[in-house]
Protein backbone atom coordinates (compact mmCIF):
# COMPACT_ATOMS: atom_id res chain seq x y z
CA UNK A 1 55.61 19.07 -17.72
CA UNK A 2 57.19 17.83 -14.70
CA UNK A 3 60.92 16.20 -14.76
CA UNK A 4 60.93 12.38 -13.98
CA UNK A 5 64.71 12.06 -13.75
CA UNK A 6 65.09 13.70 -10.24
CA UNK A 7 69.20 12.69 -8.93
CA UNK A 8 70.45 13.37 -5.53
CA UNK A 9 73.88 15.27 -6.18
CA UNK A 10 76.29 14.42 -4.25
CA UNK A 11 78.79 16.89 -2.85
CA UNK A 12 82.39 17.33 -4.20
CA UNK A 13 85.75 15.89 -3.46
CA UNK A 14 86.69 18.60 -2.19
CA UNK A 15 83.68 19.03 0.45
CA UNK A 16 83.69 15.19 1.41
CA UNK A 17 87.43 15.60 2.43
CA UNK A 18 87.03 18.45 3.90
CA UNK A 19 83.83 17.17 6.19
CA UNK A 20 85.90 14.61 7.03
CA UNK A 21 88.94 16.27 7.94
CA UNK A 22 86.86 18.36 10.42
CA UNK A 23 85.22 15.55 11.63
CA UNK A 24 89.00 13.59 12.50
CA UNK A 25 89.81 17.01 14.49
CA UNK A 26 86.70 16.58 16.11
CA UNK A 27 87.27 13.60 17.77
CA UNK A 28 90.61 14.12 18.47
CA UNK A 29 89.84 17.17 20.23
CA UNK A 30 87.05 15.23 22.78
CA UNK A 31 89.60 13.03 23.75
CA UNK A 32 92.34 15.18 24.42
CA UNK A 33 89.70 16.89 26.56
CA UNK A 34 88.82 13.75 28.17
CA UNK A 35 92.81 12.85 28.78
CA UNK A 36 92.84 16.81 30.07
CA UNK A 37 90.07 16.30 32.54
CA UNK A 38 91.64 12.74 33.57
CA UNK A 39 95.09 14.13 34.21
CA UNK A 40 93.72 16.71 36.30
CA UNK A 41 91.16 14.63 38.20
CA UNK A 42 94.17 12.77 39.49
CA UNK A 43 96.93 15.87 40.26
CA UNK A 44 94.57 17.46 42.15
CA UNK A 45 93.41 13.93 44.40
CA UNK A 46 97.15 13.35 44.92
C-alpha cells in the first residue's frame, strides 16, 4: 500500500533563523568588500 498523504516538512525555527542570520552576514560582508575595494581604488589613484 502506498501513502497518499505525502507533506513537505518544513525546517525548524531554529534552522530558518539561523539560514537567515548567515545569509544577513553574507551580504554584509560583500559590501564591506565592495566599500574595501572602493576605498582603496581611490588611495592608491590619489
Amino acid at each position: 500500500m502506498l501513502p497518499t498523504d505525502i507533506r513537505v516538512t518544513e525546517p525548524p525555527e531554529d534552522e530558518d533563523k539561523e539560514e537567515r542570520i548567515l545569509a544577513v552576514l553574507g551580504i554584509i560582508g560583500t559590501v564591506l568588500n565592495l566599500l574595501v575595494i572602493i576605498f582603496v581604488y581611490i588611495y592608491t589613484t590619489l
